[in-house]
Protein backbone atom coordinates (compact mmCIF):
# COMPACT_ATOMS: atom_id res chain seq x y z
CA UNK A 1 17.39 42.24 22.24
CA UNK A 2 16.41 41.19 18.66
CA UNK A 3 15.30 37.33 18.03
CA UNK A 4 15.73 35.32 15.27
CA UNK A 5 13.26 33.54 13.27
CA UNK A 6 13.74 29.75 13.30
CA UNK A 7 15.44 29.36 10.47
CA UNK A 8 12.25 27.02 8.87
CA UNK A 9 10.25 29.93 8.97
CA UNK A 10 12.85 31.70 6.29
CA UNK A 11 12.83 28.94 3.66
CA UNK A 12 10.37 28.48 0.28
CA UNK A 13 9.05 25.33 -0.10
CA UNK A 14 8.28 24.97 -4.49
CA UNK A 15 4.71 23.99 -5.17
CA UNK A 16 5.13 20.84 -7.06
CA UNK A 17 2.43 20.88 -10.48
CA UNK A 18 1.83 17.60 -12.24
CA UNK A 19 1.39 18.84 -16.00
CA UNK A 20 -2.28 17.27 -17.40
CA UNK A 21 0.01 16.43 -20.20
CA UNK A 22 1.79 14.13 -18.12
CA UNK A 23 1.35 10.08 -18.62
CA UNK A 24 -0.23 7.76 -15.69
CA UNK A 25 2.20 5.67 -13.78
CA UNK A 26 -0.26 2.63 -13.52
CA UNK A 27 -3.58 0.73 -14.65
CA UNK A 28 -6.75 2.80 -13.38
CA UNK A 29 -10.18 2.80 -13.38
CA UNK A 30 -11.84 5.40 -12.06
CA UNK A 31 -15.61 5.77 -10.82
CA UNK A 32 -17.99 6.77 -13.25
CA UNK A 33 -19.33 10.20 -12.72
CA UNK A 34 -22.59 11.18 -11.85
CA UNK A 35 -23.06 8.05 -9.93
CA UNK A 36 -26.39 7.33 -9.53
CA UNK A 37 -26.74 8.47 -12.56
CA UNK A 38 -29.65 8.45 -15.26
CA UNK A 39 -29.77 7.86 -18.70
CA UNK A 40 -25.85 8.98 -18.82
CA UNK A 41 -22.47 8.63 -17.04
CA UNK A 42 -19.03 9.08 -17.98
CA UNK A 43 -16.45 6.24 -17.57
CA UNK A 44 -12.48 7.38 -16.85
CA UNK A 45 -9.57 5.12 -17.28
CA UNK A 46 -5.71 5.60 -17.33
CA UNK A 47 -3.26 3.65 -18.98
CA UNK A 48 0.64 3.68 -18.27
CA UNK A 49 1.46 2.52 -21.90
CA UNK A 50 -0.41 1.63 -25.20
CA UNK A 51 -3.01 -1.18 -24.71
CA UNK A 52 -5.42 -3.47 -25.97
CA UNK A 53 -8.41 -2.60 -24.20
CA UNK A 54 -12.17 -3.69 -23.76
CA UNK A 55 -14.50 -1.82 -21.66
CA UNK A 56 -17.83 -3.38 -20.89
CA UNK A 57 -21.02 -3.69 -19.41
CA UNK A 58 -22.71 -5.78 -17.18
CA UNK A 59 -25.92 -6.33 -15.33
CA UNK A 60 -26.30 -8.32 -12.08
CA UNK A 61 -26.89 -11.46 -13.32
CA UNK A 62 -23.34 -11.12 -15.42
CA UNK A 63 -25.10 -10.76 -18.91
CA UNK A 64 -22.96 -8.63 -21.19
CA UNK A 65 -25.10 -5.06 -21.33
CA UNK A 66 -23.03 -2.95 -23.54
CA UNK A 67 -19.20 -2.78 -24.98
CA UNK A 68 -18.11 0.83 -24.69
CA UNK A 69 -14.41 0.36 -25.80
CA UNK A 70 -12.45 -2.08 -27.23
CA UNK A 71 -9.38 -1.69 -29.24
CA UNK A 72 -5.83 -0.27 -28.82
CA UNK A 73 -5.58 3.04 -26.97
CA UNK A 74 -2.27 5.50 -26.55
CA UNK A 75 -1.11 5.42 -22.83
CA UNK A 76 -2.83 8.53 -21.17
CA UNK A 77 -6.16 9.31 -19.78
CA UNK A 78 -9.34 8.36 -21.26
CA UNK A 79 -13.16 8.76 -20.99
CA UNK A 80 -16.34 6.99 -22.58
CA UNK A 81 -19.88 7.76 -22.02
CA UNK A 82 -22.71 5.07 -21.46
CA UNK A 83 -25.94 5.90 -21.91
CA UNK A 84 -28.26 3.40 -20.55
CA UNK A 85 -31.44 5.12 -21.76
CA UNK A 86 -33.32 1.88 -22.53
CA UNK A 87 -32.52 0.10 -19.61
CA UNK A 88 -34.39 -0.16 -16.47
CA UNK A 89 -33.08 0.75 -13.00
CA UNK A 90 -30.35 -0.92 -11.11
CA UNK A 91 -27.11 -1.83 -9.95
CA UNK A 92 -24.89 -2.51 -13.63
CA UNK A 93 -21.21 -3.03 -13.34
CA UNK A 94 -18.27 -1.89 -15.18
CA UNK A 95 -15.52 -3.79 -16.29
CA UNK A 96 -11.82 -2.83 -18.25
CA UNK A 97 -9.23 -5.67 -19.20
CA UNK A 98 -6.14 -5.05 -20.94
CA UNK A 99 -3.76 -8.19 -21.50
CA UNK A 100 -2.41 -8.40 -17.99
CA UNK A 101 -5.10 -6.07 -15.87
CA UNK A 102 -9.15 -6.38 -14.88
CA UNK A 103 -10.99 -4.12 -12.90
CA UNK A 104 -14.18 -4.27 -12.23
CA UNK A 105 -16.57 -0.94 -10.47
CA UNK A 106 -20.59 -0.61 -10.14
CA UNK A 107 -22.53 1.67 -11.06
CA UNK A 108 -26.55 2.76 -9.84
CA UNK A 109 -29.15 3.79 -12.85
CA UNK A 110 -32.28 4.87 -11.13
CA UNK A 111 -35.14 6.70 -13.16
């Protein structure tokens, strides 16, 4: 006698592709990449719709390092760079406001 294959074994599950093209659904920030990192790193945010944005720098004491972006930017994905070639080692923070949204990451320079 013959058996049959559960019937779950016979079906094709589609692969489901999200297209790079495709905009984000909410707010990111995303870590900065290499982390440690020295003198550069690269800085990724998404944005769900067209925004005001400002993307700065800080070191631990809350003093205003660097502004890497600030302006209005088309909903997608973006990156900046920061190069922090004349600054010394340590922990710096990250920080991306729109209108409505803040979030804040850290980063590690060591040389």
């Amino acid at each position: 006698m013959e058996s049959e294959e559960p019937a779950t074994l016979n079906k094709t599950f589609n692969e489901i592709k999200i297209a790079d093209n495709a905009l984000p659904t909410e707010f990111l920030l995303g870590d900065n990449y290499p982390n440690p990192f020295n003198p550069t790193t690269k800085i990724s945010f998404s944005l769900p719709q067209k925004s005001q944005i400002k993307l700065k720098v800080f070191d631990v004491l809350g003093r205003e390092i660097q502004i890497l972006a600030d302006g209005i930017y088309e909903a997608g994905k973006h990156e900046v760079e920061f190069n922090a070639t004349n600054l010394p080692s340590g922990v710096y923070f990250y920080n991306l406001t729109t209108g409505s949204n803040s979030i804040t990451k850290k980063m590690l320079l060591v040389k």
